[in-house]
Protein backbone atom coordinates (compact mmCIF):
# COMPACT_ATOMS: atom_id res chain seq x y z
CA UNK A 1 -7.11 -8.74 15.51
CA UNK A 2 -5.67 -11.23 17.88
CA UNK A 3 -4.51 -8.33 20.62
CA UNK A 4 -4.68 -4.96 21.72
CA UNK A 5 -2.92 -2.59 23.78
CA UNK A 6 -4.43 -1.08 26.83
CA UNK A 7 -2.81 2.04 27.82
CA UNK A 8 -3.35 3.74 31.45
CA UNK A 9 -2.29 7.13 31.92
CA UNK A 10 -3.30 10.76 32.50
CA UNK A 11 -4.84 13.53 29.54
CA UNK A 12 -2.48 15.99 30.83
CA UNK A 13 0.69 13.41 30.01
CA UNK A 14 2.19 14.25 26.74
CA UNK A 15 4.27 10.79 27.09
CA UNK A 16 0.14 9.34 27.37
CA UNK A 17 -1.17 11.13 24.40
CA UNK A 18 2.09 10.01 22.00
CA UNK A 19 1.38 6.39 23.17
CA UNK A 20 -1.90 6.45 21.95
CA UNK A 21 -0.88 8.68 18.71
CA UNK A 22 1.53 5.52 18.12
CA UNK A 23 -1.17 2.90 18.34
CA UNK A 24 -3.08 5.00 16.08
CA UNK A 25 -0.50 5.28 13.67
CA UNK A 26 0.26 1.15 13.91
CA UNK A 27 -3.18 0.29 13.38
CA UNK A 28 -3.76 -1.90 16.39
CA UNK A 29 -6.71 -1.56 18.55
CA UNK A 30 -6.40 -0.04 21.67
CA UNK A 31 -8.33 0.69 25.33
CA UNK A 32 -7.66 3.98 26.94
CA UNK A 33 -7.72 4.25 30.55
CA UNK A 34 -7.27 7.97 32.22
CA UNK A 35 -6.57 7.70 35.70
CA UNK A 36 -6.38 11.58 36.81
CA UNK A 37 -9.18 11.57 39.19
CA UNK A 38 -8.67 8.67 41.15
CA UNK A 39 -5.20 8.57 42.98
CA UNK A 40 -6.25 4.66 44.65
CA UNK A 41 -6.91 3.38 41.19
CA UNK A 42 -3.65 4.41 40.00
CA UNK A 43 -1.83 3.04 43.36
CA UNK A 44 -3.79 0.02 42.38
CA UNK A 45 -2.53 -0.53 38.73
CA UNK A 46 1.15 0.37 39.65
CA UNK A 47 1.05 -2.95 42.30
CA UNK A 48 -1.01 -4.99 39.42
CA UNK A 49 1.50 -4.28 37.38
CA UNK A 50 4.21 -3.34 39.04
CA UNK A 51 4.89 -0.67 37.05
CA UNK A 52 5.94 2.73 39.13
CA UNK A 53 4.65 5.56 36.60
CA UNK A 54 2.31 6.40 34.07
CA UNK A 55 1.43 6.19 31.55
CA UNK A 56 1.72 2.02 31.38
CA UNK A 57 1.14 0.07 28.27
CA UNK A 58 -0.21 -3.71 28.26
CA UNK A 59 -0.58 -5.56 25.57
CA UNK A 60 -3.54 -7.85 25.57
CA UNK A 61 -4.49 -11.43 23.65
CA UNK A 62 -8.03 -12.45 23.28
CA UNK A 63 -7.43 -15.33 26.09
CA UNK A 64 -7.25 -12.85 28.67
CA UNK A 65 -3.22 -12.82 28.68
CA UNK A 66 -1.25 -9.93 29.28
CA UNK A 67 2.19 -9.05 29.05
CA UNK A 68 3.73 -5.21 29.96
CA UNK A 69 5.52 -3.24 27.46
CA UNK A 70 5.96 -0.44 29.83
CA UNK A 71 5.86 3.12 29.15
CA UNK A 72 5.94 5.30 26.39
CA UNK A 73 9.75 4.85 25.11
CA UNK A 74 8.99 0.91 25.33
CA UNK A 75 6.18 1.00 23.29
CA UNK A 76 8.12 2.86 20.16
CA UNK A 77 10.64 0.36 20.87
CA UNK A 78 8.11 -2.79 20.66
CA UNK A 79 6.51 -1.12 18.02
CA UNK A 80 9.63 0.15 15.90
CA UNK A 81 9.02 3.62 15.77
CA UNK A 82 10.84 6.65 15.84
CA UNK A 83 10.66 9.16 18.63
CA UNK A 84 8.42 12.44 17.28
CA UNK A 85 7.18 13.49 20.57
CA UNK A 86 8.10 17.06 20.89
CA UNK A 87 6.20 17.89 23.30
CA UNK A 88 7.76 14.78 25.46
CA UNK A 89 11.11 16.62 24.85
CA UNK A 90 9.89 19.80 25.75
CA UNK A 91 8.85 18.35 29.61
């Protein structure tokens, strides 16, 4: 596979956990990143990024490239899918 997605969020973050049931649905490879002990790191990927919340998806190309999708909602959107997260709805 050319890419993957790299997805930083938090295991308590339903809008987290659907990401990653998305990816795993899609069939594209994915790194998970939980950031719920370490408050700097996240401060640190928001400014990277600039990307204000969690959880944040990247997708990455095997050149080191890297372009943001966003969160959750973005990533059905880039990836087509329907929204099935009823837990998210729940929140």
């Amino acid at each position: 596979m050319v890419h993957f997605y790299h997805v930083y969020g938090t295991g308590h973050d339903p809008y987290a956990i659907e990401a990653v049931k998305q990816l795993d649905k899609s069939g594209y490879e994915y790194a998970l990143t939980f950031l719920d002990k370490s408050e700097e790191m996240r401060i640190l990927v928001g400014k990277r990024y600039r990307w204000p919340s969690l959880p944040l998806i990247i997708k990455c190309d095997i050149n080191g490239d890297e372009e943001v999708i966003g969160g959750f909602m973005d990533l059905k959107e880039h990836l087509g899918y329907e929204d099935d997260c009823k837990s998210c709805k729940d929140k």
